[in-house]
Protein backbone atom coordinates (compact mmCIF):
# COMPACT_ATOMS: atom_id res chain seq x y z
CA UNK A 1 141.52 191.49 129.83
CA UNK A 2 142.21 194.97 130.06
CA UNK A 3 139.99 198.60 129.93
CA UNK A 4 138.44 200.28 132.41
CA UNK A 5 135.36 198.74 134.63
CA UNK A 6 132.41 201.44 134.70
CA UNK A 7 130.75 200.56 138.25
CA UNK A 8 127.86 202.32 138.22
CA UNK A 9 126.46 201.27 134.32
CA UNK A 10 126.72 197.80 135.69
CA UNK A 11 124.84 198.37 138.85
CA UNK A 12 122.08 200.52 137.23
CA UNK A 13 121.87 197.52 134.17
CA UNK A 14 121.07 194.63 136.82
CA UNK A 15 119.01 196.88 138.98
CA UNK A 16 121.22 196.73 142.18
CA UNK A 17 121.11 199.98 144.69
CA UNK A 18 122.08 198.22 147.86
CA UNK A 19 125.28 198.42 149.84
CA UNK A 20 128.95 198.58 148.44
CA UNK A 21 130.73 196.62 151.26
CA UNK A 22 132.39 193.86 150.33
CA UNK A 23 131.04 191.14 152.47
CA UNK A 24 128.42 188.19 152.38
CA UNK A 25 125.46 190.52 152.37
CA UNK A 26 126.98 192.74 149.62
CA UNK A 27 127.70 189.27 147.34
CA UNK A 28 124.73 187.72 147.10
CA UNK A 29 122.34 190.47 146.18
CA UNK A 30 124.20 191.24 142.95
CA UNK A 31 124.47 187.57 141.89
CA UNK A 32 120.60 187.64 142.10
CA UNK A 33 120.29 190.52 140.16
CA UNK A 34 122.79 190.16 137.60
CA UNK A 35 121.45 186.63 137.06
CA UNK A 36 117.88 187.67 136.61
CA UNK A 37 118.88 190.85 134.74
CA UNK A 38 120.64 189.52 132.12
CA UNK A 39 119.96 186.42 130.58
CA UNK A 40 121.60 183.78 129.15
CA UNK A 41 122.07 183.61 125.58
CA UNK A 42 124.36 182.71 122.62
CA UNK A 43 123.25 184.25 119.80
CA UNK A 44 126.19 185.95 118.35
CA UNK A 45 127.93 182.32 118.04
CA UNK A 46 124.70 181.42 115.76
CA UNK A 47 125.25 184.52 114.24
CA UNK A 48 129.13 183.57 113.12
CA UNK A 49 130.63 185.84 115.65
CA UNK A 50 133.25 184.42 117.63
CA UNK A 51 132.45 186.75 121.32
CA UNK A 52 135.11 188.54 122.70
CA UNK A 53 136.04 188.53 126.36
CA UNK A 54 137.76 192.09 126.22
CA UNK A 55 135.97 194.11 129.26
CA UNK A 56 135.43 197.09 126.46
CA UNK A 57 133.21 194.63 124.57
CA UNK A 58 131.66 193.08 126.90
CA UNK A 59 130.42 196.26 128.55
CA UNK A 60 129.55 197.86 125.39
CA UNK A 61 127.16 194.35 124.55
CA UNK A 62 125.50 193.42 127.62
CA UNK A 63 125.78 196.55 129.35
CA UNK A 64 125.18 199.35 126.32
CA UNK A 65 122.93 197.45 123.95
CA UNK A 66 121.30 195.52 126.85
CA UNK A 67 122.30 192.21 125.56
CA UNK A 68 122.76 188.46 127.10
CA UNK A 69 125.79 186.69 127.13
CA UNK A 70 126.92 183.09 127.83
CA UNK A 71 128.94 181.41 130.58
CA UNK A 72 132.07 182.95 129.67
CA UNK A 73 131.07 186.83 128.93
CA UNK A 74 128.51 186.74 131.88
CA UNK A 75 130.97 185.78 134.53
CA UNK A 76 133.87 187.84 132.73
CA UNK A 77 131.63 190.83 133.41
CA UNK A 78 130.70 189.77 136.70
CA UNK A 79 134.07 189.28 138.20
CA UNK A 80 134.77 192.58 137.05
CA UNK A 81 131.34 194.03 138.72
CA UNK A 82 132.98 191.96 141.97
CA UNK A 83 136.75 193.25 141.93
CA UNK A 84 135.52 196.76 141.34
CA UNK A 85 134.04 196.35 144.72
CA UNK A 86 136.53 195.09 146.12
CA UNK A 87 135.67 191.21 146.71
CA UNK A 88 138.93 188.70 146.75
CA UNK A 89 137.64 186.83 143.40
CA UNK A 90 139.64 183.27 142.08
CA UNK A 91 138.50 182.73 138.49
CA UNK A 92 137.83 178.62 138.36
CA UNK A 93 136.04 176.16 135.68
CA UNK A 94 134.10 173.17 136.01
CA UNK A 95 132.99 170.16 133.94
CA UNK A 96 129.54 170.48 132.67
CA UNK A 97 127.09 167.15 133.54
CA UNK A 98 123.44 168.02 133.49
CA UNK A 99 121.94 165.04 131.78
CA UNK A 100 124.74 163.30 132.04
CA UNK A 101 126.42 160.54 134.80
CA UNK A 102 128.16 162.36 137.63
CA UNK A 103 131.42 160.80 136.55
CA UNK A 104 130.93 161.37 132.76
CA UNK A 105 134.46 162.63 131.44
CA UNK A 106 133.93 165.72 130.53
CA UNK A 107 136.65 168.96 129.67
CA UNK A 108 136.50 172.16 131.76
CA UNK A 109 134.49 174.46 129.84
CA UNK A 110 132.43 176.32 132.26
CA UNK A 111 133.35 179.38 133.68
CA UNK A 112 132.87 179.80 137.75
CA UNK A 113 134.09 182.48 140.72
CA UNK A 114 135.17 181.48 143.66
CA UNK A 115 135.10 184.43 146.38
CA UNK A 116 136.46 184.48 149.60
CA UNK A 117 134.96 186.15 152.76
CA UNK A 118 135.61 186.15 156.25
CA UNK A 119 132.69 183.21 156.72
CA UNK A 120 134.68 181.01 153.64
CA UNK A 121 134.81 180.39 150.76
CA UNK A 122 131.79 180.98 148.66
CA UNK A 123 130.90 179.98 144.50
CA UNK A 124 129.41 182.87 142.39
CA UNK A 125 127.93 181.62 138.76
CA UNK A 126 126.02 183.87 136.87
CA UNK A 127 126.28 182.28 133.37
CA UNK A 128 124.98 178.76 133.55
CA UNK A 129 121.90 179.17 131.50
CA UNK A 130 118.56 177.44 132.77
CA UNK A 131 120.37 176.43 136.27
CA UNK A 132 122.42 179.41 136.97
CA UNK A 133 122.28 179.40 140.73
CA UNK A 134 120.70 182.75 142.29
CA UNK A 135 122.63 183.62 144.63
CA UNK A 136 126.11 182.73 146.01
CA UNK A 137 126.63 179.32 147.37
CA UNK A 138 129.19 178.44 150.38
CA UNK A 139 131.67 176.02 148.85
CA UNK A 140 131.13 172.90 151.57
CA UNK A 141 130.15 169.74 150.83
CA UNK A 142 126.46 168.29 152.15
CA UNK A 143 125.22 170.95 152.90
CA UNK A 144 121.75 171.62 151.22
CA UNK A 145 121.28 176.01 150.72
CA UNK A 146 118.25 177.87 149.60
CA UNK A 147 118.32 179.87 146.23
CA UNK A 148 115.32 181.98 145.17
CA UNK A 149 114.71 179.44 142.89
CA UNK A 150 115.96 175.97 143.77
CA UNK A 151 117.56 174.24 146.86
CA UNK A 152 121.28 173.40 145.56
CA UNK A 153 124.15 171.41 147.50
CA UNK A 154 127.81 170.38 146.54
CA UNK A 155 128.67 166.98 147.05
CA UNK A 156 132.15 165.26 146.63
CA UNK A 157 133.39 163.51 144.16
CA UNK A 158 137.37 163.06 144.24
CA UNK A 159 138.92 166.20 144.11
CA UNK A 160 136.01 168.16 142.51
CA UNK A 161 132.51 169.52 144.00
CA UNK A 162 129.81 168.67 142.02
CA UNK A 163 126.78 171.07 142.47
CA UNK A 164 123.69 169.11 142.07
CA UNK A 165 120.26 170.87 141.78
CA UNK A 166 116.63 169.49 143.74
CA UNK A 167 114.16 169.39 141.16
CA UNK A 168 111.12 167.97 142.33
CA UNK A 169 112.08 165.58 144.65
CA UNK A 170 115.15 164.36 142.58
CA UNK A 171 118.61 165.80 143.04
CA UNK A 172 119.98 166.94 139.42
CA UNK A 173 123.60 167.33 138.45
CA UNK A 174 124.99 170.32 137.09
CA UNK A 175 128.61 170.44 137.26
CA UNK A 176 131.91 169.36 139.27
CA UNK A 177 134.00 172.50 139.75
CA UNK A 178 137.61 171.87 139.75
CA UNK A 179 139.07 173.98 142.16
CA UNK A 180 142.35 174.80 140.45
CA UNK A 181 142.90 178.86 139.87
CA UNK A 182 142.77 179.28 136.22
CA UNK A 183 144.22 182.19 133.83
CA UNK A 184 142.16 184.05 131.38
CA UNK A 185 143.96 182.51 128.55
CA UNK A 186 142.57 179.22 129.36
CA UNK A 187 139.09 181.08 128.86
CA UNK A 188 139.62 182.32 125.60
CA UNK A 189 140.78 178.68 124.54
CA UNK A 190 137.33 177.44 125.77
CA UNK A 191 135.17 180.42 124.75
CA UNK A 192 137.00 179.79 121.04
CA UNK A 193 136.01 176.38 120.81
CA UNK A 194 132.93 176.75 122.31
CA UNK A 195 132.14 179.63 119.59
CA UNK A 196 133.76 177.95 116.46
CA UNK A 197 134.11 174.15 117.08
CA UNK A 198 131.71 172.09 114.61
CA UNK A 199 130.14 170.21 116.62
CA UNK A 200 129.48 172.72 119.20
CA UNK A 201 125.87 173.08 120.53
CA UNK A 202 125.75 177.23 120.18
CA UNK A 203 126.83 177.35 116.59
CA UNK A 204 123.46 175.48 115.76
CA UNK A 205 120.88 176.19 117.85
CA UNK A 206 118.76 179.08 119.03
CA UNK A 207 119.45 178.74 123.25
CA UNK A 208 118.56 181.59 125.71
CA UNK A 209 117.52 181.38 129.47
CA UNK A 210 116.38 183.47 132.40
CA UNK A 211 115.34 182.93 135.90
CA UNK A 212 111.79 183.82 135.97
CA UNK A 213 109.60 185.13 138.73
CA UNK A 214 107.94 182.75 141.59
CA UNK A 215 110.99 180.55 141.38
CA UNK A 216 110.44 179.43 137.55
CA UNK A 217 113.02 178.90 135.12
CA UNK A 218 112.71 180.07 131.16
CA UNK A 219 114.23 177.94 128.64
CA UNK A 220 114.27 178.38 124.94
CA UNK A 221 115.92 176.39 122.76
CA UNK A 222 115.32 176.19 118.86
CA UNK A 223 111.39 176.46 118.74
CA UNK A 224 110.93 174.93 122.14
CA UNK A 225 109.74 177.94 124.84
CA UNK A 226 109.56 176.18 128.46
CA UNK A 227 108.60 177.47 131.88
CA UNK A 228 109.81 175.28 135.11
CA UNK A 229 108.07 175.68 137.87
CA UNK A 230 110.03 174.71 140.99
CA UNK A 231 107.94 171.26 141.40
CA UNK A 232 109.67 170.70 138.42
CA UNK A 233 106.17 170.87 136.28
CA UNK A 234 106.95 172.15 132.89
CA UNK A 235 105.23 174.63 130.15
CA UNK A 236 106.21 173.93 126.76
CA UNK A 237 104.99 176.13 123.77
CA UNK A 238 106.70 175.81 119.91
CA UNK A 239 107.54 178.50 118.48
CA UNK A 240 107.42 178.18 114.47
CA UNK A 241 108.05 182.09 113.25
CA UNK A 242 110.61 184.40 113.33
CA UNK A 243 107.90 187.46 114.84
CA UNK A 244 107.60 184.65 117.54
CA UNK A 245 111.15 184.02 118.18
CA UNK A 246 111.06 188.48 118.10
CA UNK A 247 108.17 188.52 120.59
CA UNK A 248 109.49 185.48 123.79
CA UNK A 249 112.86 187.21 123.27
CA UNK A 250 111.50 190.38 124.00
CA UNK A 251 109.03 189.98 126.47
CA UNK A 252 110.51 186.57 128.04
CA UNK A 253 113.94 187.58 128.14
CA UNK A 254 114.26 191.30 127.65
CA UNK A 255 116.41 191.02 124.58
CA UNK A 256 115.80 192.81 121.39
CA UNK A 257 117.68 192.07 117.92
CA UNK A 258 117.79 194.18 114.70
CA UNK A 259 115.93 192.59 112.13
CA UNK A 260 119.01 191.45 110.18
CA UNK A 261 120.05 189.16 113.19
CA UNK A 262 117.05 187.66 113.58
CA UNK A 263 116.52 186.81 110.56
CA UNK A 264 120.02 185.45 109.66
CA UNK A 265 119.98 183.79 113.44
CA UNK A 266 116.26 182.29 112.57
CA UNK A 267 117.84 181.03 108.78
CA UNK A 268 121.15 179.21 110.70
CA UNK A 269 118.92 177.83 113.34
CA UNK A 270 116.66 176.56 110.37
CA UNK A 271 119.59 175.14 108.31
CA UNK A 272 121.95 173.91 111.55
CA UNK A 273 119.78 172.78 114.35
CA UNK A 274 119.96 169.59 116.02
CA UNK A 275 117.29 166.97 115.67
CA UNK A 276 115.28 165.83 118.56
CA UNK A 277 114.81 167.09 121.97
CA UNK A 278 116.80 169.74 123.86
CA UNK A 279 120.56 169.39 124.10
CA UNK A 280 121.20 167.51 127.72
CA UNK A 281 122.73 170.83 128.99
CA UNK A 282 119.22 172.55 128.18
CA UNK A 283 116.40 170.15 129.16
């Protein structure tokens, strides 16, 4: 990924004027803000655009036109926000299983951070949608850590942490990271398939999500609008027109589309989205 990193348009797009330093302080402030900044949200696949993970672009979306991203784009941008202040990042991916068992076999096609600080090692995820954790987490085992939204904890499982989430009373799990270094090729392979594959979940539904305020979560997928509240209560409301779609993704999620998108995004959604409930990864 190459082109230049502009520092302060980043800092000034996820509302962040605190302190520079790299150290624990300086890390998770910026994951908070860049998480609850700029939300989660795959339009552009819907739309029949392929995103690119070229820094230029990525700036120029989320950054210039104010836009969301997913996994791969979010944390792209992020571990260049991180480098550029001068944070010892290790680009990682993990296996995706919220909804799922905590052994289901799943590929790596999550994008992570690991950074490392004096205190250890420490997991930085901007771009997991409706679970993203808000801040950074220290990368131990048992060990249960407050978020401003949920309490989260890693917990073994072979070689791999699996982050599980505490929702309600119940522990949730999200994914195992796999702690191998990766290279950005591997990413574009993933963010390709993710963007292009048939069966993939972006190329036919409508998905955004944003950590709200007072520790609630916003979900929207196809015409489904929910807010989770962190006893894990949930407010659903269906959305059935495109000036609806127009209006949550405006005033839910701060994102605003030219007419054209929304309209062909609203007309693939229509034609393309699955039956039933919420994909697992999005309930």
């Amino acid at each position: 990924m190459t082109g230049d990193f502009d520092q302060r348009q980043w800092l000034d797009r996820i509302g962040y004027a605190g302190s520079t330093t790299p150290d624990l302080a300086t890390l998770k402030a910026p994951v908070t803000a860049h998480a609850t900044a700029i939300a989660y949200e795959s339009i552009d696949v819907l739309l029949d655009r392929p995103p690119s993970l070229a820094l230029g672009p990525l700036q120029a979306k989320m950054i210039g036109h104010k836009r969301g991203g997913y996994c791969f784009e979010q944390n792209m941008l992020f571990r260049a926000g991180l480098r550029s202040v001068g944070f010892d990042v290790t680009s990682l991916q993990a296996r995706v299983v919220r909804g799922l068992a905590i052994d289901a076999p799943r590929p790596m096609l999550h994008m992570v951070l690991r950074v490392d600080l004096p205190e250890g090692a420490y997991l930085a995820d901007v771009g997991f949608g409706n679970l993203a954790p808000t801040t950074a987490l220290r990368l131990v085992a048992e060990e249960e850590q407050e978020t401003p939204h949920e309490t989260m904890r890693f917990i073994h499982m072979g070689d791999e942490l699996v982050l599980q989430s505490k929702l309600g009373t119940n522990w949730a799990h999200i994914y195992r990271v796999v702690m191998l270094p990766r290279v950005d090729a591997e990413y574009e392979i993933c963010n390709w398939f993710a963007a292009t594959h048939p069966e993939s979940p972006y190329l036919k539904n409508m998905i955004a999500a944003r950590p709200g305020p007072n520790r609630t979560r916003l979900t929207l997928f196809n015409g489904r609008f929910s807010i989770r509240h962190a006893s894990g209560d949930t407010e659903r409301r269906m959305l059935t027109t495109r000036e609806e779609f127009g209006e949550v993704f405006a005033r839910e999620f701060e994102l605003v589309f030219a007419d054209d998108e929304l309209r062909t995004a609203f007309e693939n959604m229509t034609a393309r989205a699955s039956p039933g409930g919420p994909h697992p990864f999005f309930a």
